[in-house]
PDB file of N, CA and C in Angstrom:
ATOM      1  N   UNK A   1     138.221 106.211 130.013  1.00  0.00           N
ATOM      2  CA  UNK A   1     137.425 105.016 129.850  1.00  0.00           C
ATOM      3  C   UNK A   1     136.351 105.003 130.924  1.00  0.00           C
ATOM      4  N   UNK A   2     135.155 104.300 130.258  1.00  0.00           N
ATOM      5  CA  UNK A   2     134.171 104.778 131.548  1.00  0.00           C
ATOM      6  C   UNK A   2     133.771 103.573 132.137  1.00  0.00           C
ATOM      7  N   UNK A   3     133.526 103.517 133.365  1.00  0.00           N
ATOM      8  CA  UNK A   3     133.717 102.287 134.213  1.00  0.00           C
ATOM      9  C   UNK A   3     133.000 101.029 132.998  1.00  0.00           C
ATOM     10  N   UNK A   4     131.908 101.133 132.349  1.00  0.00           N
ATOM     11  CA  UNK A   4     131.237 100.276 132.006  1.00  0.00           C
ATOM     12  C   UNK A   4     132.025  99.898 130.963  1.00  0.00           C
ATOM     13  N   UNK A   5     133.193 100.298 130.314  1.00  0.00           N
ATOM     14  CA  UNK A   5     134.094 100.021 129.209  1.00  0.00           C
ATOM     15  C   UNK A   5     135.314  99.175 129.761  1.00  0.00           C
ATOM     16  N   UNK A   6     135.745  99.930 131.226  1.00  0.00           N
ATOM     17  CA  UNK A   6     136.578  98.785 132.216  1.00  0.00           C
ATOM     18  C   UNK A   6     135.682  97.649 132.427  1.00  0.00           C
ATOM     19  N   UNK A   7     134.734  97.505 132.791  1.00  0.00           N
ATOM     20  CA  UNK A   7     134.166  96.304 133.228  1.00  0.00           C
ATOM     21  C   UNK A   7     134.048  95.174 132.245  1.00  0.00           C
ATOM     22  N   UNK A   8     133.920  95.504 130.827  1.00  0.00           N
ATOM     23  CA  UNK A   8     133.416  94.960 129.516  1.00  0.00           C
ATOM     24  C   UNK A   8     135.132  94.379 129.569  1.00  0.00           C
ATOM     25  N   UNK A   9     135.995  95.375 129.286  1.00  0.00           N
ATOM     26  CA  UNK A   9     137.568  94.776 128.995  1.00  0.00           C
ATOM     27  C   UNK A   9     138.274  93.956 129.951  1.00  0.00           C
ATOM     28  N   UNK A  10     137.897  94.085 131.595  1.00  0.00           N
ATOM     29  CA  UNK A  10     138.574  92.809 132.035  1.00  0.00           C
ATOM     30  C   UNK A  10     137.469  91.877 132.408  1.00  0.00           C
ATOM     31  N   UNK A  11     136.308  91.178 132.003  1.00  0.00           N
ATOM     32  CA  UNK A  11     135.391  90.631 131.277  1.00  0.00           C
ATOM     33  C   UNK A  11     136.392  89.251 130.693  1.00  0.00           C
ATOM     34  N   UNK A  12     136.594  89.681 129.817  1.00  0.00           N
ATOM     35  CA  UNK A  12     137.199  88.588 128.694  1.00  0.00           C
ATOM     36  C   UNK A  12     138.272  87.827 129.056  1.00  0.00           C
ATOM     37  N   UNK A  13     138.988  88.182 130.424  1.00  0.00           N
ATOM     38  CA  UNK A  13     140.390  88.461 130.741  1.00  0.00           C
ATOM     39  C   UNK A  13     140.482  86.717 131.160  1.00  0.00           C
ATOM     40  N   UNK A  14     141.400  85.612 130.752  1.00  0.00           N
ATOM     41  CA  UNK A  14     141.600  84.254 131.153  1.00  0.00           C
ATOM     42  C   UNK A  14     142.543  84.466 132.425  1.00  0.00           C
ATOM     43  N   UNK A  15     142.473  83.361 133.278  1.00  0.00           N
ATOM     44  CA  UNK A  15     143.520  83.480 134.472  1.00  0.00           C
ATOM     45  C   UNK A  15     144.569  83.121 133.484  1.00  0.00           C
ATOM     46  N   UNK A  16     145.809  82.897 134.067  1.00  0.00           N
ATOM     47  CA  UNK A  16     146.637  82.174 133.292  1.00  0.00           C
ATOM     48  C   UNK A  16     146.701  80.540 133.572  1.00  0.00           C
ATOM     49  N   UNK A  17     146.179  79.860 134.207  1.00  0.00           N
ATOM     50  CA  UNK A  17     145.816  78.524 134.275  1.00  0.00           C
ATOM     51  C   UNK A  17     144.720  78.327 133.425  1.00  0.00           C
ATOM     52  N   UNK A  18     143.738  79.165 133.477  1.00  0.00           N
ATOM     53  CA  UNK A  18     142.861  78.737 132.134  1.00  0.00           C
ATOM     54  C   UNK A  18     143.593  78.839 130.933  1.00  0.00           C
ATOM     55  N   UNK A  19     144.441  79.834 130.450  1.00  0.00           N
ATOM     56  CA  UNK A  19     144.864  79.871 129.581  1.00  0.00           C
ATOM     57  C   UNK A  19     145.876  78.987 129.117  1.00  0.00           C
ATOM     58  N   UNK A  20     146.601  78.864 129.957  1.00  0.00           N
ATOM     59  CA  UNK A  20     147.753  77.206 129.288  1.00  0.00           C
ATOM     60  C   UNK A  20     146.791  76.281 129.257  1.00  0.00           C
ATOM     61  N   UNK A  21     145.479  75.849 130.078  1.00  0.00           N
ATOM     62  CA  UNK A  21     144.854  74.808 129.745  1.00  0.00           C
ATOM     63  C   UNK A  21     143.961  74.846 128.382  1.00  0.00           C
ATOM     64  N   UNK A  22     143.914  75.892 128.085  1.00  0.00           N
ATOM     65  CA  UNK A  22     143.216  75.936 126.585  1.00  0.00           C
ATOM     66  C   UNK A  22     143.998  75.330 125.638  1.00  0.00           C
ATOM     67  N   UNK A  23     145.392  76.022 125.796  1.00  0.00           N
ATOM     68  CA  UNK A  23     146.437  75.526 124.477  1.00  0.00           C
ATOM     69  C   UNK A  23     146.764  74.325 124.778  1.00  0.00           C
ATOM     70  N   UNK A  24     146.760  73.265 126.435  1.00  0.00           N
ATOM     71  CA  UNK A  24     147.131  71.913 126.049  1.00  0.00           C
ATOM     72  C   UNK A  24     146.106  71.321 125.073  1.00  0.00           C
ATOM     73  N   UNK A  25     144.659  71.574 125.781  1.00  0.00           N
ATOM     74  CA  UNK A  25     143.573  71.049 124.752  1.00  0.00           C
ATOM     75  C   UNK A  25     143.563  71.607 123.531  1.00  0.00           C
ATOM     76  N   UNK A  26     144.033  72.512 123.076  1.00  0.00           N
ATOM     77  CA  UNK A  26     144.163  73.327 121.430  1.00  0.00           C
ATOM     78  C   UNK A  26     145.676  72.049 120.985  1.00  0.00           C
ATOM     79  N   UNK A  27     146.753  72.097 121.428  1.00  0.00           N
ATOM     80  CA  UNK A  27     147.756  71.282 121.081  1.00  0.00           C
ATOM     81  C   UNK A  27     146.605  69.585 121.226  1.00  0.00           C
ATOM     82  N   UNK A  28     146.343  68.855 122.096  1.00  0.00           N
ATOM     83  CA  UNK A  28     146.073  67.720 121.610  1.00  0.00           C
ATOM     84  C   UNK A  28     144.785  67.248 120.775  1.00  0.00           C
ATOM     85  N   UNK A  29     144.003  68.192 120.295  1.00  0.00           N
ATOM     86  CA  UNK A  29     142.961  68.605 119.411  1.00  0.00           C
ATOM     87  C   UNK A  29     143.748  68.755 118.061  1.00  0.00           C
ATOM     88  N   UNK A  30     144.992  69.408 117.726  1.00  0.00           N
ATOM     89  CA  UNK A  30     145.575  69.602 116.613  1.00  0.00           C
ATOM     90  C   UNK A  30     146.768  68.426 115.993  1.00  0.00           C
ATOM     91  N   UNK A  31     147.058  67.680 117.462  1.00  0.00           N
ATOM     92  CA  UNK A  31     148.134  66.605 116.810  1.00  0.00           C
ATOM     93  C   UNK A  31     147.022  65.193 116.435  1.00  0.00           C
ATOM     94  N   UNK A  32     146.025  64.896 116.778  1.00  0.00           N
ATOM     95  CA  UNK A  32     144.906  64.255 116.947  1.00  0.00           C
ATOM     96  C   UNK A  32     144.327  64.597 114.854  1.00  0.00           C
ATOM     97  N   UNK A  33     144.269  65.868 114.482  1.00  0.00           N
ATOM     98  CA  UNK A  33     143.623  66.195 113.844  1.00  0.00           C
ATOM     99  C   UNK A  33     144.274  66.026 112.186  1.00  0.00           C
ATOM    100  N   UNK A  34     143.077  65.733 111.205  1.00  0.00           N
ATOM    101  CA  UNK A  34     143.646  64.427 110.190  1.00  0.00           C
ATOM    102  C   UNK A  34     144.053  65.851 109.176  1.00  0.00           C
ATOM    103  N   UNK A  35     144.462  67.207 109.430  1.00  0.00           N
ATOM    104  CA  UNK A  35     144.583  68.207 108.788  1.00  0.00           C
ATOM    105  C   UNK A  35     146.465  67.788 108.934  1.00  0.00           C
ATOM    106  N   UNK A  36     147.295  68.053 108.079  1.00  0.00           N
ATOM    107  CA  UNK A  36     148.408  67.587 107.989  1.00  0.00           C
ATOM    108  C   UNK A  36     149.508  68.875 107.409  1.00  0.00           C
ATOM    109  N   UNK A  37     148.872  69.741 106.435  1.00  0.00           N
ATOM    110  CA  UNK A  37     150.101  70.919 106.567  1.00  0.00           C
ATOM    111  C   UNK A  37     149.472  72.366 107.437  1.00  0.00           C
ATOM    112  N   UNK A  38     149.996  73.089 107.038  1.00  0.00           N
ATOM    113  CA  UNK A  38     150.547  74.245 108.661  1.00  0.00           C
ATOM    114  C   UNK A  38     149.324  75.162 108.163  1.00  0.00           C
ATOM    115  N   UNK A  39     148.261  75.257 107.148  1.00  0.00           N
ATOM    116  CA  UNK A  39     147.111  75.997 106.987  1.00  0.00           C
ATOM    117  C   UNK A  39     145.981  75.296 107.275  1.00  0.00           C
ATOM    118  N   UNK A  40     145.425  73.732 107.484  1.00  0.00           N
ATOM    119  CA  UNK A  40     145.133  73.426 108.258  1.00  0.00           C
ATOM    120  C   UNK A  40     144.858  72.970 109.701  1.00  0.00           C
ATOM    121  N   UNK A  41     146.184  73.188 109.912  1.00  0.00           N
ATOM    122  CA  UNK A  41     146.245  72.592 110.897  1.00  0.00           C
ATOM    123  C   UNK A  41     146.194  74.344 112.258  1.00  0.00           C
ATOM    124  N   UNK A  42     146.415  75.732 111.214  1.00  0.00           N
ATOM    125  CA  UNK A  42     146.124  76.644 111.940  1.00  0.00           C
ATOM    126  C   UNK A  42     144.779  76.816 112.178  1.00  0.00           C
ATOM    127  N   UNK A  43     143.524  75.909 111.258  1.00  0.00           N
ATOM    128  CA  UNK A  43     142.312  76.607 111.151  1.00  0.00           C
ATOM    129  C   UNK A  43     142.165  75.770 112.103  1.00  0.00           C
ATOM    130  N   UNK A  44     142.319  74.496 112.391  1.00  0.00           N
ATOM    131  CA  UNK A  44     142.261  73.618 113.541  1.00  0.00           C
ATOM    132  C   UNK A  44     142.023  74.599 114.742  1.00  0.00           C
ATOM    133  N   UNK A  45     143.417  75.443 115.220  1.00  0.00           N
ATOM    134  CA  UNK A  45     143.894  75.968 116.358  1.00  0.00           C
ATOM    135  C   UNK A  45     142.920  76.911 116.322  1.00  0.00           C
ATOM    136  N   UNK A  46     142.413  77.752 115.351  1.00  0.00           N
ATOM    137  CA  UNK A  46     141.814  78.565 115.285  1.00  0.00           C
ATOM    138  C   UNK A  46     140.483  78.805 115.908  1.00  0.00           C
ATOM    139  N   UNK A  47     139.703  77.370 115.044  1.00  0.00           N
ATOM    140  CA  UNK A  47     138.108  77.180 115.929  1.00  0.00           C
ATOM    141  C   UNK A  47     138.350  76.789 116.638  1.00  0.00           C
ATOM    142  N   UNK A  48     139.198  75.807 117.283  1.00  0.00           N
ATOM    143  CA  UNK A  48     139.310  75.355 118.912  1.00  0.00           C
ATOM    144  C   UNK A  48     139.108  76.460 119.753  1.00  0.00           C
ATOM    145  N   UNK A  49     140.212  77.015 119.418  1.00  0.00           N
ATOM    146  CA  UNK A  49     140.156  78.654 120.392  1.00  0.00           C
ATOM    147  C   UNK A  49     138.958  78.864 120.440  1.00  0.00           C
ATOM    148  N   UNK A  50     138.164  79.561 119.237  1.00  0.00           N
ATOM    149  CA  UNK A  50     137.082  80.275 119.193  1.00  0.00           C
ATOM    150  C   UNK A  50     136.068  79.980 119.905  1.00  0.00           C
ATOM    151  N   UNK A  51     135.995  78.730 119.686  1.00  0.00           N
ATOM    152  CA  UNK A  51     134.667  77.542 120.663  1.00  0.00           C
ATOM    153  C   UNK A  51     135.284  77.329 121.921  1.00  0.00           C
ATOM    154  N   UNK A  52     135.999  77.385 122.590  1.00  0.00           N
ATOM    155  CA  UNK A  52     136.864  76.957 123.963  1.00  0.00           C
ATOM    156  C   UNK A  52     136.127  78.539 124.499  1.00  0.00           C
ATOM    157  N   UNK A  53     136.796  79.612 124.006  1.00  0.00           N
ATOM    158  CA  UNK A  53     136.819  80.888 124.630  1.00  0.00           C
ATOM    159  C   UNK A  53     135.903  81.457 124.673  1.00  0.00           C
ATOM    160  N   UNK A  54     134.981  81.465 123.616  1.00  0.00           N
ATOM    161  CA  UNK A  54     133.133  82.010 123.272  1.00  0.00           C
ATOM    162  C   UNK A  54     132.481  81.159 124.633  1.00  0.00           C
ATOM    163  N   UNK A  55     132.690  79.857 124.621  1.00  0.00           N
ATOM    164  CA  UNK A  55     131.701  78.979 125.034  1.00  0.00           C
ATOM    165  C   UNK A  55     132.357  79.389 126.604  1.00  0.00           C
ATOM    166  N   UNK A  56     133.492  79.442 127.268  1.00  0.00           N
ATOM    167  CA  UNK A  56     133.990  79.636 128.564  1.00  0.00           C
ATOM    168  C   UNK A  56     133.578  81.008 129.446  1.00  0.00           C
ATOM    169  N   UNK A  57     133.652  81.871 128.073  1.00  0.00           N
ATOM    170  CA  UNK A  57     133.080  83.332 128.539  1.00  0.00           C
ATOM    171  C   UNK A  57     131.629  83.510 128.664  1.00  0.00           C
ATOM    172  N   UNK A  58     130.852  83.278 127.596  1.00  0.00           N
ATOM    173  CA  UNK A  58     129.426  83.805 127.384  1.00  0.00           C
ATOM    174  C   UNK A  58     128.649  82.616 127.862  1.00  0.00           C
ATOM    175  N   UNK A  59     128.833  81.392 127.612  1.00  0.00           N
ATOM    176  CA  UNK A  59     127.452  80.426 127.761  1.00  0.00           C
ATOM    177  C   UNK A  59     127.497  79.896 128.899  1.00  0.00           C
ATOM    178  N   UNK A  60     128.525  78.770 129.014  1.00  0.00           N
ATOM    179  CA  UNK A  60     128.770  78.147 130.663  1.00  0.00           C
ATOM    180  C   UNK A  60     130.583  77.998 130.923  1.00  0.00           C
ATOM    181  N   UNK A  61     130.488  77.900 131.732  1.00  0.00           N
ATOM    182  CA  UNK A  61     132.031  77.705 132.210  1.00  0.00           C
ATOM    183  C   UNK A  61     132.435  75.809 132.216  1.00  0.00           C
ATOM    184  N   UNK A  62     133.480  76.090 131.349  1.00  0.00           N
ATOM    185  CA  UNK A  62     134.096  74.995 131.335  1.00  0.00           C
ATOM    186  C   UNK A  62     135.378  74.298 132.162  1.00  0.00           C
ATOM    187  N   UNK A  63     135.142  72.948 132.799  1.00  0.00           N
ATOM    188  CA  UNK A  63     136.088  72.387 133.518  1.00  0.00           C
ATOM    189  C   UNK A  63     137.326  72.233 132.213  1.00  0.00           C
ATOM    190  N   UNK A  64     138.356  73.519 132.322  1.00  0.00           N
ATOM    191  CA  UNK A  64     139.371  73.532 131.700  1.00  0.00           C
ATOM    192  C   UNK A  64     140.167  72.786 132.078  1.00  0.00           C
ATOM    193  N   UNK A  65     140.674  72.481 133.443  1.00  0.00           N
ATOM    194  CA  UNK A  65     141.676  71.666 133.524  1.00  0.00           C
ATOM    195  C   UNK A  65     141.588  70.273 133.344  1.00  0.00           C
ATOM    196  N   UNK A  66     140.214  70.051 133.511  1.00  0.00           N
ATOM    197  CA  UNK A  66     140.041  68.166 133.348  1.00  0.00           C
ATOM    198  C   UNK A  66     140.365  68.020 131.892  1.00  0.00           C
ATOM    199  N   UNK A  67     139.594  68.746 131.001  1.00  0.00           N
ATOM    200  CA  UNK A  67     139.514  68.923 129.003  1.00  0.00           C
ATOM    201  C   UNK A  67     141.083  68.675 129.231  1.00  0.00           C
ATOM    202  N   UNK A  68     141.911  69.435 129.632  1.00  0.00           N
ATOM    203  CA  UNK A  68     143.478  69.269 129.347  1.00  0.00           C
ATOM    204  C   UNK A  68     144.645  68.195 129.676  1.00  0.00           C
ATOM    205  N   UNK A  69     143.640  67.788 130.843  1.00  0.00           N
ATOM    206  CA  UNK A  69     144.375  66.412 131.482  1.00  0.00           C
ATOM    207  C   UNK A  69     144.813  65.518 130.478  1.00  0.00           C
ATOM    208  N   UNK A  70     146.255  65.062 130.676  1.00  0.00           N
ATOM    209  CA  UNK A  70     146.157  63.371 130.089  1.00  0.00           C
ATOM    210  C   UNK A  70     145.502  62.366 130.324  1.00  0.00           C
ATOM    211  N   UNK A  71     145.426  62.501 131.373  1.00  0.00           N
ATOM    212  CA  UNK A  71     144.223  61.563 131.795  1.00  0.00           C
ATOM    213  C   UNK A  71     142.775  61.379 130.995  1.00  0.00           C
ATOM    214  N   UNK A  72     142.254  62.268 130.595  1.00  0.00           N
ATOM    215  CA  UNK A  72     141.090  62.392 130.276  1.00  0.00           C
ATOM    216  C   UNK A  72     141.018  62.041 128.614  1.00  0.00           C
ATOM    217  N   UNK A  73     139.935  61.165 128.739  1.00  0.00           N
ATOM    218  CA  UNK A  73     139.772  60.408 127.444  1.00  0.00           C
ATOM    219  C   UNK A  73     139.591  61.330 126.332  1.00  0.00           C
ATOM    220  N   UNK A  74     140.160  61.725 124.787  1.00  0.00           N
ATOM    221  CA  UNK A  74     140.146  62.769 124.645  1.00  0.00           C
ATOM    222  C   UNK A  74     139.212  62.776 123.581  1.00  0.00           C
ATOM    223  N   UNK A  75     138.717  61.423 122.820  1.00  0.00           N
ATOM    224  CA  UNK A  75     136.802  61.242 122.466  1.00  0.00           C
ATOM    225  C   UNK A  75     135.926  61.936 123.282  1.00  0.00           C
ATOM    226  N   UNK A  76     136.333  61.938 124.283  1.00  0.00           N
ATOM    227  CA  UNK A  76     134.875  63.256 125.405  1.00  0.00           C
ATOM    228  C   UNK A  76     135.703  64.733 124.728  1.00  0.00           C
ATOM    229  N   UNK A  77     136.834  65.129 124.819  1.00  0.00           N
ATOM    230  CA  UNK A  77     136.587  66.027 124.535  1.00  0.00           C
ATOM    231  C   UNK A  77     136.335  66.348 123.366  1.00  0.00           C
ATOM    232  N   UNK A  78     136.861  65.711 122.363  1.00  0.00           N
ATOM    233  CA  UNK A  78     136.487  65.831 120.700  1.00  0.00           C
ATOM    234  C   UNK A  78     134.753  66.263 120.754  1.00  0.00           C
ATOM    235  N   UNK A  79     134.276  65.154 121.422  1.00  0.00           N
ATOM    236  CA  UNK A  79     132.531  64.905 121.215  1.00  0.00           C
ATOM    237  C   UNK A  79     132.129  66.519 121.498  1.00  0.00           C
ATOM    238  N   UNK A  80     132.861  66.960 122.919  1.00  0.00           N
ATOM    239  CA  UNK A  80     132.218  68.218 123.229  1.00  0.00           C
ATOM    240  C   UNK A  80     132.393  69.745 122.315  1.00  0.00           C
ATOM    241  N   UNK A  81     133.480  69.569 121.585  1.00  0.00           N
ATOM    242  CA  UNK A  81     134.237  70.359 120.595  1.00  0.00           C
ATOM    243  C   UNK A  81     132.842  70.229 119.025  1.00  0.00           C
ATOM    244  N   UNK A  82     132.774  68.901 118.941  1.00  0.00           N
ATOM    245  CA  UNK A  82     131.889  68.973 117.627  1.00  0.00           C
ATOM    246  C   UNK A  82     130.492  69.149 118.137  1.00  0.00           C
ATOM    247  N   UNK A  83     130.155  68.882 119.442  1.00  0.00           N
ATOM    248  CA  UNK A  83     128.799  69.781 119.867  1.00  0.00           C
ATOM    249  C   UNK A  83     128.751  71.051 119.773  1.00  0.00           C
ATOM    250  N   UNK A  84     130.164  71.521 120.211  1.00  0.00           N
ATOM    251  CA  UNK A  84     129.980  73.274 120.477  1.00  0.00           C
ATOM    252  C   UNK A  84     129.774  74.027 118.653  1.00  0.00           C
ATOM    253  N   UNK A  85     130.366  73.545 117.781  1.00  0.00           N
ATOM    254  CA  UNK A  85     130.944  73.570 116.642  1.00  0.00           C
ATOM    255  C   UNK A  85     129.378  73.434 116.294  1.00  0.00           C
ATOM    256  N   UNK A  86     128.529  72.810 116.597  1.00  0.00           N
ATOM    257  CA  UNK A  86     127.363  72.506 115.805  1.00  0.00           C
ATOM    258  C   UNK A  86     126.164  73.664 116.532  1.00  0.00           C
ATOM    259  N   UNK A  87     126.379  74.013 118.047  1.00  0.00           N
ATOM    260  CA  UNK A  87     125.051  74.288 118.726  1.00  0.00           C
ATOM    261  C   UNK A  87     125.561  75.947 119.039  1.00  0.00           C
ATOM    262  N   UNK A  88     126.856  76.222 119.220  1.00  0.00           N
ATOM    263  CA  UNK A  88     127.407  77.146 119.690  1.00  0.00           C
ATOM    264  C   UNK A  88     127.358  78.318 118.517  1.00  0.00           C
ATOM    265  N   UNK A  89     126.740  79.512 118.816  1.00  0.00           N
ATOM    266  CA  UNK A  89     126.625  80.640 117.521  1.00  0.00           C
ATOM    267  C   UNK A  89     127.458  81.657 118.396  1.00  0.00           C
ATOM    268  N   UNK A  90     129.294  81.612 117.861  1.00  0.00           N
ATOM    269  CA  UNK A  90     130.342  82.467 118.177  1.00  0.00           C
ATOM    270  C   UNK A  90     129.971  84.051 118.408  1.00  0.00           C
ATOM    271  N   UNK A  91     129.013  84.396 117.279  1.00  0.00           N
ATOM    272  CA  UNK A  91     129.133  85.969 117.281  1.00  0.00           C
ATOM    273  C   UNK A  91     128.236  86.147 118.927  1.00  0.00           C
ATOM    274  N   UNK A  92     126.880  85.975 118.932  1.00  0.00           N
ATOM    275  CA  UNK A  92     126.141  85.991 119.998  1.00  0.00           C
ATOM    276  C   UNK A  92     126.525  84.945 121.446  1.00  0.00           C
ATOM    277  N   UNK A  93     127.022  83.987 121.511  1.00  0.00           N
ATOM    278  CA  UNK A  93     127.460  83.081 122.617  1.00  0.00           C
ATOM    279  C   UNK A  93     126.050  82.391 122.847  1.00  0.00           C
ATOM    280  N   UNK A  94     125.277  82.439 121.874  1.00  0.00           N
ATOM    281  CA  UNK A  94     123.581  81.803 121.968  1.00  0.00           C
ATOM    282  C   UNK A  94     124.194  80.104 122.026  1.00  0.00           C
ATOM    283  N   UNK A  95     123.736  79.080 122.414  1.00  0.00           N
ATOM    284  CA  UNK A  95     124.179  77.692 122.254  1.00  0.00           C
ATOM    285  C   UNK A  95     122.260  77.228 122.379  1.00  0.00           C
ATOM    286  N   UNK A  96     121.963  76.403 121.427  1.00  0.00           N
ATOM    287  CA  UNK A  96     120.852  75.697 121.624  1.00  0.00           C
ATOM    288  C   UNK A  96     120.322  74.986 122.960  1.00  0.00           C
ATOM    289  N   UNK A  97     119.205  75.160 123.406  1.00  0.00           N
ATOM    290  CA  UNK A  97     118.093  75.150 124.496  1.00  0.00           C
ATOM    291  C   UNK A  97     118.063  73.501 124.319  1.00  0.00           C
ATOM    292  N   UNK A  98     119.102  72.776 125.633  1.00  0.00           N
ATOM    293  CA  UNK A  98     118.966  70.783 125.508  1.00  0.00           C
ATOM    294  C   UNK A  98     120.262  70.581 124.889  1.00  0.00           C
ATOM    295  N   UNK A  99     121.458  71.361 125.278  1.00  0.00           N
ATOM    296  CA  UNK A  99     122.854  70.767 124.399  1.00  0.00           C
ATOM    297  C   UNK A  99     123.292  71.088 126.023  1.00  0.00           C
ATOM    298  N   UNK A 100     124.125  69.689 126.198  1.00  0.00           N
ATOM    299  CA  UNK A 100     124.678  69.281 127.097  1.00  0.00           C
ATOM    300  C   UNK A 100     125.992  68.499 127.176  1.00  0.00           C
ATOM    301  N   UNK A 101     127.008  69.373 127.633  1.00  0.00           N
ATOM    302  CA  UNK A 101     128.681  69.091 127.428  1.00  0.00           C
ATOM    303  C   UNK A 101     128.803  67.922 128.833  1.00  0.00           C
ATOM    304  N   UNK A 102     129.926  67.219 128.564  1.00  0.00           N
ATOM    305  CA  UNK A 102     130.685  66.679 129.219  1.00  0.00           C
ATOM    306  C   UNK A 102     131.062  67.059 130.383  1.00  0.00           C
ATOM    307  N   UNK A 103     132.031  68.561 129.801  1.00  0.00           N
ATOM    308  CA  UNK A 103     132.488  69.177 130.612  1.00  0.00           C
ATOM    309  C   UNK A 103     132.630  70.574 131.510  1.00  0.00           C
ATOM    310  N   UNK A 104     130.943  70.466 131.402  1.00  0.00           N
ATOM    311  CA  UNK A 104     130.655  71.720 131.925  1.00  0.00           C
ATOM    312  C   UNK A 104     130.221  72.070 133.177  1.00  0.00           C
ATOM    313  N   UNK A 105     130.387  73.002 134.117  1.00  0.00           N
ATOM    314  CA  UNK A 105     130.851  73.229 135.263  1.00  0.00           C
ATOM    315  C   UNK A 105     129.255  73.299 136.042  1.00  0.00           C
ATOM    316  N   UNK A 106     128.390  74.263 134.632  1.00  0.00           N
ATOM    317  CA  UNK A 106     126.764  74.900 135.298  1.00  0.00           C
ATOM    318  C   UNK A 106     126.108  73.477 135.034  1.00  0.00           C
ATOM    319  N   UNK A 107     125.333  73.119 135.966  1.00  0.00           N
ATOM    320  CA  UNK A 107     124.524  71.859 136.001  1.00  0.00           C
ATOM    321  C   UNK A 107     123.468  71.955 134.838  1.00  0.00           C
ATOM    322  N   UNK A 108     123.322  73.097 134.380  1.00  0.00           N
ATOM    323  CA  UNK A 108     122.180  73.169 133.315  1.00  0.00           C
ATOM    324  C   UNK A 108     122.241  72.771 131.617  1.00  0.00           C
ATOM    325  N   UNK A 109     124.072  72.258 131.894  1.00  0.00           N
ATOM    326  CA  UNK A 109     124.562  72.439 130.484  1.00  0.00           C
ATOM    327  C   UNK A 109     125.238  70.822 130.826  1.00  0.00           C
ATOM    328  N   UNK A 110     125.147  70.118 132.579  1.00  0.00           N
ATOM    329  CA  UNK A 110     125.950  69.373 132.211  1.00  0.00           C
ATOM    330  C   UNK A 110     125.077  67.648 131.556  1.00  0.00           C
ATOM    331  N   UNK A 111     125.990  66.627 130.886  1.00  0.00           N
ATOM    332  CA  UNK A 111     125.609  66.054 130.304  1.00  0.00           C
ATOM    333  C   UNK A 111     125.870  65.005 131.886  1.00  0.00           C
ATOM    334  N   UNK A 112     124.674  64.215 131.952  1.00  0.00           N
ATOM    335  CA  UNK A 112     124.707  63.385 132.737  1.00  0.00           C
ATOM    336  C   UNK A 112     125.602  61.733 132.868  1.00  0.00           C
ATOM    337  N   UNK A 113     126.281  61.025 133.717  1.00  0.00           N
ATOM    338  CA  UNK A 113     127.049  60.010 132.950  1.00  0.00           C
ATOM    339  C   UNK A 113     126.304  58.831 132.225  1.00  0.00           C
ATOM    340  N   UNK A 114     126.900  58.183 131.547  1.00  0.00           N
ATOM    341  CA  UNK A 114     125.581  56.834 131.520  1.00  0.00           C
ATOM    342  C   UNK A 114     125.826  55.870 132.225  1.00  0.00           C
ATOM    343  N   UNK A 115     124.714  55.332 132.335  1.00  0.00           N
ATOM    344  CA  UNK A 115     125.003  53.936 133.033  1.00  0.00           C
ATOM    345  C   UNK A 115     124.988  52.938 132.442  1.00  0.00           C
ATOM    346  N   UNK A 116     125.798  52.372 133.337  1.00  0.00           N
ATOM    347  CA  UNK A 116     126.185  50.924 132.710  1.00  0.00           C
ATOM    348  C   UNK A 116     125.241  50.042 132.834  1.00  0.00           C
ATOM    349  N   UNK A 117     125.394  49.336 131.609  1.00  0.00           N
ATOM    350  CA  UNK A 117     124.245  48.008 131.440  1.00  0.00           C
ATOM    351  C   UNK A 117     124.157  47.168 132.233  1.00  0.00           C
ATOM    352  N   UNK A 118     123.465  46.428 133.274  1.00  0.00           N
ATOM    353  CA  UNK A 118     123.664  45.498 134.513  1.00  0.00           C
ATOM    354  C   UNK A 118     122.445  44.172 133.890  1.00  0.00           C
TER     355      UNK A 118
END
């Protein structure tokens, strides 16, 4: 294998804290989700993954552990899931130029809070 083929393969590689935090947010994305027998509810698991892992690797890095928290309201993460789902092109990791997540780590992607009405 030639170094540039090692470099490409541990590339992709999740810690394992990213990785259980994907599947809490893949699990409360799927019990949440109005798909009800076991072939929807895999395609559920399916694009979650796809958009969690495309979008974590190639575009910006995502605050995985907050997305997974109980704590965390899980309308933000839905919202950021049907952004990625809409702006995010899986094969290339291209995401549209002005799409701005919740929960994203690079300031260039992040969505600012709002303010409250005074």
């Amino acid at each position: 294998m030639s170094p540039a083929q090692a470099n490409r393969a541990t590339g992709n590689q999740l810690s394992v804290d990213e990785g259980k935090a994907i599947l809490r947010i893949i699990r409360r994305v799927v019990d949440v989700s109005k798909a009800k027998d076991t072939a929807g509810r895999n395609k559920v698991f399916d694009l979650t993954n796809d958009l969690l892992r495309t979008c974590h690797y190639r575009t910006c890095t995502l605050d995985l552990a907050a997305m997974a928290s109980r704590d965390t309201d899980l309308a933000l993460v839905l919202e950021d899931l049907g952004t990625l789902k809409r702006t995010l092109n899986l094969k290339t990791g291209h995401m549209d130029y002005g799409t701005r997540l919740h929960f994203a780590t690079n300031m260039a992607f992040k969505r600012q809070p709002m303010q409250g009405a005074a």
